[in-house]
C-alpha atoms as a PDB file:
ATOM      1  CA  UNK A   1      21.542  21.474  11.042  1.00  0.00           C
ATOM      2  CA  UNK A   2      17.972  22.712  11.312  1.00  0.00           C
ATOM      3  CA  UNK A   3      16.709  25.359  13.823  1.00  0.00           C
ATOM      4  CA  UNK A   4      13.247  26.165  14.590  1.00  0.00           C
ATOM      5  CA  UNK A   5      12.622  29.351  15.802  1.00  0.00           C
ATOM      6  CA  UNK A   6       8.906  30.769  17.429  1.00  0.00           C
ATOM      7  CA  UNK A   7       7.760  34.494  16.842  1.00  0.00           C
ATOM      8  CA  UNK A   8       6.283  36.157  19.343  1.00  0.00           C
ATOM      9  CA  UNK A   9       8.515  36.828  22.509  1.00  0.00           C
ATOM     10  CA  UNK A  10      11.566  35.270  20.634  1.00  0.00           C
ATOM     11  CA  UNK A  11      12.614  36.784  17.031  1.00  0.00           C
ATOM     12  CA  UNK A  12       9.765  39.950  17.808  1.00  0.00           C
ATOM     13  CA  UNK A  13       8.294  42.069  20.772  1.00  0.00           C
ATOM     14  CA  UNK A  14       4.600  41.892  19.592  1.00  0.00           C
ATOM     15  CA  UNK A  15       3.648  43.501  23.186  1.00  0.00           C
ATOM     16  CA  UNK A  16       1.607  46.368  21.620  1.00  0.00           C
ATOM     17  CA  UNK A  17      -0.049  44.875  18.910  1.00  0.00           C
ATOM     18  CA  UNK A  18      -1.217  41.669  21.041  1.00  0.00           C
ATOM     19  CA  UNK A  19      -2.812  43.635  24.479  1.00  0.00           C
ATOM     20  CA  UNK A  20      -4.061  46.513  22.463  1.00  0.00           C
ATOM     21  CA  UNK A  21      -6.004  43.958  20.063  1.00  0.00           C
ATOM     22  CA  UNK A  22      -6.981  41.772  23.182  1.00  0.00           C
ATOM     23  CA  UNK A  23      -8.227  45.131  24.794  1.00  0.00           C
ATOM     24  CA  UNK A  24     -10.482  46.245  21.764  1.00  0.00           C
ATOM     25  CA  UNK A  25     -12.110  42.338  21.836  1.00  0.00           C
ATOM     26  CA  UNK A  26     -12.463  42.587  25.447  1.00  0.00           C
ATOM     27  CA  UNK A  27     -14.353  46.430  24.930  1.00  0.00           C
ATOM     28  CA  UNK A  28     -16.491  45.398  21.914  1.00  0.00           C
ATOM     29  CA  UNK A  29     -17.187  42.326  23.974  1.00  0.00           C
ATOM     30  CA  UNK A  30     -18.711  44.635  27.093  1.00  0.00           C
ATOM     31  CA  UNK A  31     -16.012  42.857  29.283  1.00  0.00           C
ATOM     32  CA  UNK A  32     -13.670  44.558  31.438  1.00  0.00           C
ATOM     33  CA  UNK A  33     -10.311  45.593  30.260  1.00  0.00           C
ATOM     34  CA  UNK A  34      -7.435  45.056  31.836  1.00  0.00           C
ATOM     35  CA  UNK A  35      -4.000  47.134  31.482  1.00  0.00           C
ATOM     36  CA  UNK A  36      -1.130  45.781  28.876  1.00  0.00           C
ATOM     37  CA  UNK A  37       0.614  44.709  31.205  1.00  0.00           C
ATOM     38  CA  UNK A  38      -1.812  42.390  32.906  1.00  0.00           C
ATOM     39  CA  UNK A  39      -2.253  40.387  29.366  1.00  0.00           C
ATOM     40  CA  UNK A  40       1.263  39.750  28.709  1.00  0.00           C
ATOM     41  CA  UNK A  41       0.166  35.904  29.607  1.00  0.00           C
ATOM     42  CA  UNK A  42      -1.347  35.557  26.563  1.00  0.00           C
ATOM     43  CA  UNK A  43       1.598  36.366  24.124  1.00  0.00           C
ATOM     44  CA  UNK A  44       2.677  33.286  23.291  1.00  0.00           C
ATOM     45  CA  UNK A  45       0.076  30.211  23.809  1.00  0.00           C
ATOM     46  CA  UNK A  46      -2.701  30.034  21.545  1.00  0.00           C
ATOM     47  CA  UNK A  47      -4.994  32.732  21.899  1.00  0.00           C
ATOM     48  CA  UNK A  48      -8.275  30.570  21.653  1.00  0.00           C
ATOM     49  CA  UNK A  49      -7.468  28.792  24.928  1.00  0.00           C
ATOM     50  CA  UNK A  50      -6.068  32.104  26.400  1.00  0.00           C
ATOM     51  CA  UNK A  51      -9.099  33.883  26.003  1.00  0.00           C
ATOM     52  CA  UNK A  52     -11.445  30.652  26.664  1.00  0.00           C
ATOM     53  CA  UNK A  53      -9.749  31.100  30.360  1.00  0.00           C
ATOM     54  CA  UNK A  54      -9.598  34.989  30.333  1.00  0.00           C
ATOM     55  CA  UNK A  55     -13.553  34.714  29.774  1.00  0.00           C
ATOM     56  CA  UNK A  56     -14.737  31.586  31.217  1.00  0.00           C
ATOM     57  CA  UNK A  57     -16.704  30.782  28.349  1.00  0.00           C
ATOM     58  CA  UNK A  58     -14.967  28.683  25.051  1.00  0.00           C
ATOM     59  CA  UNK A  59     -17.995  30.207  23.060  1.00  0.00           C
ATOM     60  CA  UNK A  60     -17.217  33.925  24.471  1.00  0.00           C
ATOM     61  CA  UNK A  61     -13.742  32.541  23.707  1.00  0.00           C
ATOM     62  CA  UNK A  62     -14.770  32.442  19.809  1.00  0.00           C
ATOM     63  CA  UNK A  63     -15.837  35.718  18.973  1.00  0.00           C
ATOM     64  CA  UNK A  64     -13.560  37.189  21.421  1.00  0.00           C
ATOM     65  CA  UNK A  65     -10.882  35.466  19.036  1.00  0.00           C
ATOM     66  CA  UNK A  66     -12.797  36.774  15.615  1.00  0.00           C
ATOM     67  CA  UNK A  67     -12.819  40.366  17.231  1.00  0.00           C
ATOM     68  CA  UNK A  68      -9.189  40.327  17.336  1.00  0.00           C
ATOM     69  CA  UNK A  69      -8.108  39.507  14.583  1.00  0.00           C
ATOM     70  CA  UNK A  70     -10.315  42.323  13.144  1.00  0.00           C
ATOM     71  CA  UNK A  71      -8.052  44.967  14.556  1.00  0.00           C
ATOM     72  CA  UNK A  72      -4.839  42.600  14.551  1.00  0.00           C
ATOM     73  CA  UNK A  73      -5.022  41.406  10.819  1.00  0.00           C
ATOM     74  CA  UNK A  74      -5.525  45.879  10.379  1.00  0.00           C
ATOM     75  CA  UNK A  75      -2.832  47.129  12.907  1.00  0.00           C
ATOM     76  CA  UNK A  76      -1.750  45.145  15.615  1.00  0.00           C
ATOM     77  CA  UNK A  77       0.236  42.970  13.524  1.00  0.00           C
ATOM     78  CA  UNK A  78       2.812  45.706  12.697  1.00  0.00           C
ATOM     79  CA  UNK A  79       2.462  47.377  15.889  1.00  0.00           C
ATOM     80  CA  UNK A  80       5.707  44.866  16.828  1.00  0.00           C
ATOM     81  CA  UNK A  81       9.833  45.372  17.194  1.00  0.00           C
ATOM     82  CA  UNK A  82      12.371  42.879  16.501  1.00  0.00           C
ATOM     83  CA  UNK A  83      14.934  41.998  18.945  1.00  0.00           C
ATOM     84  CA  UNK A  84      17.693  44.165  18.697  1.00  0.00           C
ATOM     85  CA  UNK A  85      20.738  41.272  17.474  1.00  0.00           C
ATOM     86  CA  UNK A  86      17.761  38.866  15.729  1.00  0.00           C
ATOM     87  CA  UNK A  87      19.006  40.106  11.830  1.00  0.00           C
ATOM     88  CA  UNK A  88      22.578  39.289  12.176  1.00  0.00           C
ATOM     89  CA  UNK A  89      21.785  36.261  14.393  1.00  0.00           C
ATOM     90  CA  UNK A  90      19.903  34.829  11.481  1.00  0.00           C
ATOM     91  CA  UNK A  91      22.483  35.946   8.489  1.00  0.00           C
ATOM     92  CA  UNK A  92      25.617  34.049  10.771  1.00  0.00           C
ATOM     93  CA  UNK A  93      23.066  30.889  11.049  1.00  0.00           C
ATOM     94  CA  UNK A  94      22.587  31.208   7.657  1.00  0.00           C
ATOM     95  CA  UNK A  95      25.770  31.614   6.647  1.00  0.00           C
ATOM     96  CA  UNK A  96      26.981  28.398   8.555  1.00  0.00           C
ATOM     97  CA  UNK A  97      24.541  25.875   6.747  1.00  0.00           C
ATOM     98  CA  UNK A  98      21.621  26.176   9.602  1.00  0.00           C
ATOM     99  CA  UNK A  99      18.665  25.626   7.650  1.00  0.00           C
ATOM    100  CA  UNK A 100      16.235  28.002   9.437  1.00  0.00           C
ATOM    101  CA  UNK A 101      12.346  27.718   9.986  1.00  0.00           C
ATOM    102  CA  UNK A 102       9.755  29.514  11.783  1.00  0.00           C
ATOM    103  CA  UNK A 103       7.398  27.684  14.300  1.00  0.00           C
ATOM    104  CA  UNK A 104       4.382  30.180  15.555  1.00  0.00           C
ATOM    105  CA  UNK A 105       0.875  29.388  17.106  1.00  0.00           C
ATOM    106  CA  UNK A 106       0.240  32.392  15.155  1.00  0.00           C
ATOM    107  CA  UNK A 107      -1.948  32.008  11.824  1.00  0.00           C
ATOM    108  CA  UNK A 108       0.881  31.578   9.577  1.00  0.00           C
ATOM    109  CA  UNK A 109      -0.600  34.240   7.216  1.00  0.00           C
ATOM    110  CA  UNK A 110      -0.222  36.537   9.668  1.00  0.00           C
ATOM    111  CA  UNK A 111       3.263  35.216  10.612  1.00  0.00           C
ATOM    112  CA  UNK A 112       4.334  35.716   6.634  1.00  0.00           C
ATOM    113  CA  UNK A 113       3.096  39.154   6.372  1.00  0.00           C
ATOM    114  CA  UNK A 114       4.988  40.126   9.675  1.00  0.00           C
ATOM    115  CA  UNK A 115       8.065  38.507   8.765  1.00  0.00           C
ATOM    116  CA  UNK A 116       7.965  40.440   5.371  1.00  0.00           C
ATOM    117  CA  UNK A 117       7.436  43.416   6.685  1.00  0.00           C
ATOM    118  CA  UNK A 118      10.664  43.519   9.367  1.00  0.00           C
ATOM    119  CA  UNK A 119      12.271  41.456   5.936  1.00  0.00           C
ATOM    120  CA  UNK A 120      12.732  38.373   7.911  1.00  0.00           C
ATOM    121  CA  UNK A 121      11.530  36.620   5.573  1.00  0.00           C
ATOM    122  CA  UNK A 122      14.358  35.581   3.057  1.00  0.00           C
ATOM    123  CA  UNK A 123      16.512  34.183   6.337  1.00  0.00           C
ATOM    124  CA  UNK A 124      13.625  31.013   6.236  1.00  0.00           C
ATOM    125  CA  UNK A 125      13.204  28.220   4.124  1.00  0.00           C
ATOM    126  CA  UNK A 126       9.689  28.112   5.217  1.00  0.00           C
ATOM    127  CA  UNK A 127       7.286  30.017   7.912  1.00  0.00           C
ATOM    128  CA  UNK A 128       5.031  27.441   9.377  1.00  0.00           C
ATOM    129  CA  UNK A 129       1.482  28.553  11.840  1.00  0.00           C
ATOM    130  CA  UNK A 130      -1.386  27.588  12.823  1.00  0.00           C
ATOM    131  CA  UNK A 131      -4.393  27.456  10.373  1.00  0.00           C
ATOM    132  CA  UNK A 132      -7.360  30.371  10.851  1.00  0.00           C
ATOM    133  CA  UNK A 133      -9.613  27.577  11.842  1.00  0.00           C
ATOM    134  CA  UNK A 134      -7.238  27.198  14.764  1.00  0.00           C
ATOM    135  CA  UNK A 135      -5.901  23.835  13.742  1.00  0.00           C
ATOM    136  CA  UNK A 136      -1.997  23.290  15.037  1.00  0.00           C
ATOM    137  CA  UNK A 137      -2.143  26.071  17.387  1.00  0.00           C
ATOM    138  CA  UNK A 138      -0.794  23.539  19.770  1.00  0.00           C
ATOM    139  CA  UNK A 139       3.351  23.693  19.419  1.00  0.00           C
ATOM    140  CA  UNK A 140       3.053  19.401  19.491  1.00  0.00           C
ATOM    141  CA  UNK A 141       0.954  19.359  16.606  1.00  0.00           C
ATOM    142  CA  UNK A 142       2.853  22.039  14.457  1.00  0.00           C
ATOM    143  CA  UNK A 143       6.336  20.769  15.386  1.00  0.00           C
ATOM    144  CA  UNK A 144       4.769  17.217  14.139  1.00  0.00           C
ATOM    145  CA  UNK A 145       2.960  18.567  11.048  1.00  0.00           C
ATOM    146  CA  UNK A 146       6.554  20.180  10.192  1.00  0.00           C
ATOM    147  CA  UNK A 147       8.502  17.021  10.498  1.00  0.00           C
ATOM    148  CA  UNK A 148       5.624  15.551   8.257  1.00  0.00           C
ATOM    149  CA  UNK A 149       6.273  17.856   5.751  1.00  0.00           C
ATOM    150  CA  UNK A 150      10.337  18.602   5.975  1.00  0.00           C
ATOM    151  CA  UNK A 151      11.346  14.976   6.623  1.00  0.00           C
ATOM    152  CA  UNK A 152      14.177  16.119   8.275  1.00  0.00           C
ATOM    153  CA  UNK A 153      15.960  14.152  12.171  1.00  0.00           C
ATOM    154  CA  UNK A 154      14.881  16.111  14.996  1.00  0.00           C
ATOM    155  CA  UNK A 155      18.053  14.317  16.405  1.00  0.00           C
ATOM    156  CA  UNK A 156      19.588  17.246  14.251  1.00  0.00           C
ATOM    157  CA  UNK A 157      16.738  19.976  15.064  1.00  0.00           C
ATOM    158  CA  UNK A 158      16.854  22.633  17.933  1.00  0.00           C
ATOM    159  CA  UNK A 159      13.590  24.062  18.874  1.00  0.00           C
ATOM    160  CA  UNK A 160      14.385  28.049  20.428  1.00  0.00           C
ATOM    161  CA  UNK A 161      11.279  29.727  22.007  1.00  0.00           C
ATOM    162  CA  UNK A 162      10.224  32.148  25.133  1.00  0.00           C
ATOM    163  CA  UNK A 163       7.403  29.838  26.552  1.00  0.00           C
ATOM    164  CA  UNK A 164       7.118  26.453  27.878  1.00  0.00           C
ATOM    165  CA  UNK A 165       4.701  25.726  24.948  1.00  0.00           C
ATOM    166  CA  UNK A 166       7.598  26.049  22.839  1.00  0.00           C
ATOM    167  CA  UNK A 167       9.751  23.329  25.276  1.00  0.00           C
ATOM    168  CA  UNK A 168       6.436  20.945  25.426  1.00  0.00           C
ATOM    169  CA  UNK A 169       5.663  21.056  21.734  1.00  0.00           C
ATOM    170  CA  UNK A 170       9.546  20.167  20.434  1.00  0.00           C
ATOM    171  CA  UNK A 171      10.128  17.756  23.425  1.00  0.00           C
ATOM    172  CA  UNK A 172       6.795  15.659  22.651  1.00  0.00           C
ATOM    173  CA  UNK A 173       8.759  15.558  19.151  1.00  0.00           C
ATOM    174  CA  UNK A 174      12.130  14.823  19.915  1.00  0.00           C
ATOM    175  CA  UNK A 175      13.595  17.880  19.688  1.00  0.00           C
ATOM    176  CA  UNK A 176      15.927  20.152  22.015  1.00  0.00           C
ATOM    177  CA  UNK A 177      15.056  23.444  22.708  1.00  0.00           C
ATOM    178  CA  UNK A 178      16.577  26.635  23.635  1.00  0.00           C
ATOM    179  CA  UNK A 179      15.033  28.598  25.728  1.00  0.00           C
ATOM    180  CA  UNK A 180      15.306  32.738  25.820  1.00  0.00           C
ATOM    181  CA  UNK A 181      14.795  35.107  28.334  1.00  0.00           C
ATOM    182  CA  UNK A 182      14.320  37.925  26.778  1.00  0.00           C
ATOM    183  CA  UNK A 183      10.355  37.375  25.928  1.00  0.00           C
ATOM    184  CA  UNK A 184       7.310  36.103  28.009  1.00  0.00           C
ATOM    185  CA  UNK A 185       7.804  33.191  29.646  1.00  0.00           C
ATOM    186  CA  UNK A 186      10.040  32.885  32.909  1.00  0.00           C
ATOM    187  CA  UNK A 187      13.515  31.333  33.740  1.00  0.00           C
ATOM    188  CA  UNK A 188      11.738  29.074  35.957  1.00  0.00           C
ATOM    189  CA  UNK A 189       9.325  28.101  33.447  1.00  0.00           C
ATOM    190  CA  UNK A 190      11.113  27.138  30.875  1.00  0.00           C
ATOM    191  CA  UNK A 191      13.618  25.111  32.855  1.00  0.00           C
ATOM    192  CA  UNK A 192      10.725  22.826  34.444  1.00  0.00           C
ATOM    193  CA  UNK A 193       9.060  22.184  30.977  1.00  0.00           C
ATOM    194  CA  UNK A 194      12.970  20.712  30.059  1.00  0.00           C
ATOM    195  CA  UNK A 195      14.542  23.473  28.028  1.00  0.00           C
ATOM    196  CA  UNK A 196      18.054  22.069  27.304  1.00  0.00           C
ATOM    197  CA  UNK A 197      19.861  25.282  28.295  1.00  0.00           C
ATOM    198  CA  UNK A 198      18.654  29.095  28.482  1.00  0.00           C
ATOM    199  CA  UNK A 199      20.259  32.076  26.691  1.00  0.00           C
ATOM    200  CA  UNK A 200      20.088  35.912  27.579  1.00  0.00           C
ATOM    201  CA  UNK A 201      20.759  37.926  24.376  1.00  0.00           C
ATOM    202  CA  UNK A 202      20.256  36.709  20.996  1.00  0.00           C
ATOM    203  CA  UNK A 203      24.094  37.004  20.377  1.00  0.00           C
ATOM    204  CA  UNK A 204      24.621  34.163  22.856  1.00  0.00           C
ATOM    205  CA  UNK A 205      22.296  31.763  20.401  1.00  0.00           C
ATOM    206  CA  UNK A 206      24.511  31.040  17.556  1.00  0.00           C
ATOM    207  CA  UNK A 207      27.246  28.513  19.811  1.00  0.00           C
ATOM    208  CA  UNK A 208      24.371  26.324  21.904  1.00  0.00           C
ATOM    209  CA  UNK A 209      22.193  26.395  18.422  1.00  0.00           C
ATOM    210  CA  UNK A 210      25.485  24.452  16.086  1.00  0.00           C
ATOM    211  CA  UNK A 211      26.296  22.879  18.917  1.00  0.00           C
ATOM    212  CA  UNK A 212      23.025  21.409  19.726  1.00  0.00           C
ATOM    213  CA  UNK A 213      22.318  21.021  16.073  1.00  0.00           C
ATOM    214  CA  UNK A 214      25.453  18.525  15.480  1.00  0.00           C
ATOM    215  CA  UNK A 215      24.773  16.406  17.997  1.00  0.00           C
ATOM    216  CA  UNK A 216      22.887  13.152  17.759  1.00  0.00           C
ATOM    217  CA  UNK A 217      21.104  12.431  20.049  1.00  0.00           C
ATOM    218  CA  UNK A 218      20.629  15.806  21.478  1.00  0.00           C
ATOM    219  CA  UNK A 219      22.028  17.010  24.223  1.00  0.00           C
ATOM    220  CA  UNK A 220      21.664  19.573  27.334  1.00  0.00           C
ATOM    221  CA  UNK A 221      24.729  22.544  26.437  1.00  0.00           C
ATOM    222  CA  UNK A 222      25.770  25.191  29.364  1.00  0.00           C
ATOM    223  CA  UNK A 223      25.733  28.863  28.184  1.00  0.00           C
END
């Protein structure tokens, strides 16, 4: 039983750290800045192509990207919540044999030191992100760079996630996923990319999650 689970939106609120970063790349940039609230799009699919269609340039898109990180990699990264539930989610899945990974479009060395600092860490056998250089940003390319490397049936894999990124990248590999509510993506989204079933509160994850993990081939579950 293996479950993959994405970062922002699904096991942490990154809302502050994300727009206010955004913001400061937009101001050092000299381009308007729009409220939190109007960048919550972004959280979630990889920035780069985010801020390639926020700015209408893929070369403002670059340094837009490099300006971020400057106050992200500083600040934004712990400017973050987890999910209230996420903790003892993770220590039942645990307890029950899931083996547990992280699957982010985030840099994975920012992933790691996020992760250690809400000490999420220890619930995952691995955290796996994109690289710096942007490479498997796209969920289809992580998800397949993680079967690569883990070997493991995504007949026995359950993707969970906020954003239809998360759906597209485990479905182009085979895998199920679960989508959640509670982060940035809609209901309506995640249902049309071809989430097998959607859950409100993190304590609802733990029955579709073993049950979607026994089954071979996957299957759609009802919450």
């Amino acid at each position: 039983m293996i479950a993959l689970f994405d970062l922002d939106g699904t096991l942490t609120n990154p809302k502050a750290g994300i727009t206010r970063s955004i913001q400061y790349a937009l101001e050092r940039l000299g381009h308007p800045v729009p409220e939190a609230d109007e960048l919550t799009w972004m959280i979630g699919p990889p920035l780069i192509a985010s801020f390639a269609k926020l700015l209408g340039s893929s070369d403002d898109a670059q340094e837009a990207l490099r300006l971020y990180r400057e106050r992200f990699g500083e600040t934004g990264l712990f400017e973050n919540e987890v999910y209230a539930g996420i903790p003892a989610l993770l220590q039942n899945l645990q307890e029950k044999g899931v083996r547990l990974f992280v699957a982010t479009s985030k840099p994975h060395v920012f992933a790691r030191r996020i992760l250690d600092h809400f000490d999420l860490s220890h619930f995952f056998i691995e955290i796996y992100g994109s690289e710096l250089d942007t490479r498997n940003a796209d969920k289809r390319d992580l998800i397949r760079h993680i079967l690569d490397q883990e070997k493991f049936d995504p007949a026995r894999a359950v993707m969970i996630g906020d954003r239809e990124h998360d759906v597209i990248g485990a479905r182009a590999n085979d895998i199920a996923t679960i989508g959640v509510t509670w982060g940035y993506g809609s209901r309506r989204e995640l249902l049309d990319a071809g989430a097998a079933c959607l859950v409100d509160e993190p304590r609802e994850l733990e029955a579709p999650i073993l049950t979607l993990t026994a089954s071979m081939p996957p299957r759609a579950v009802t919450v």
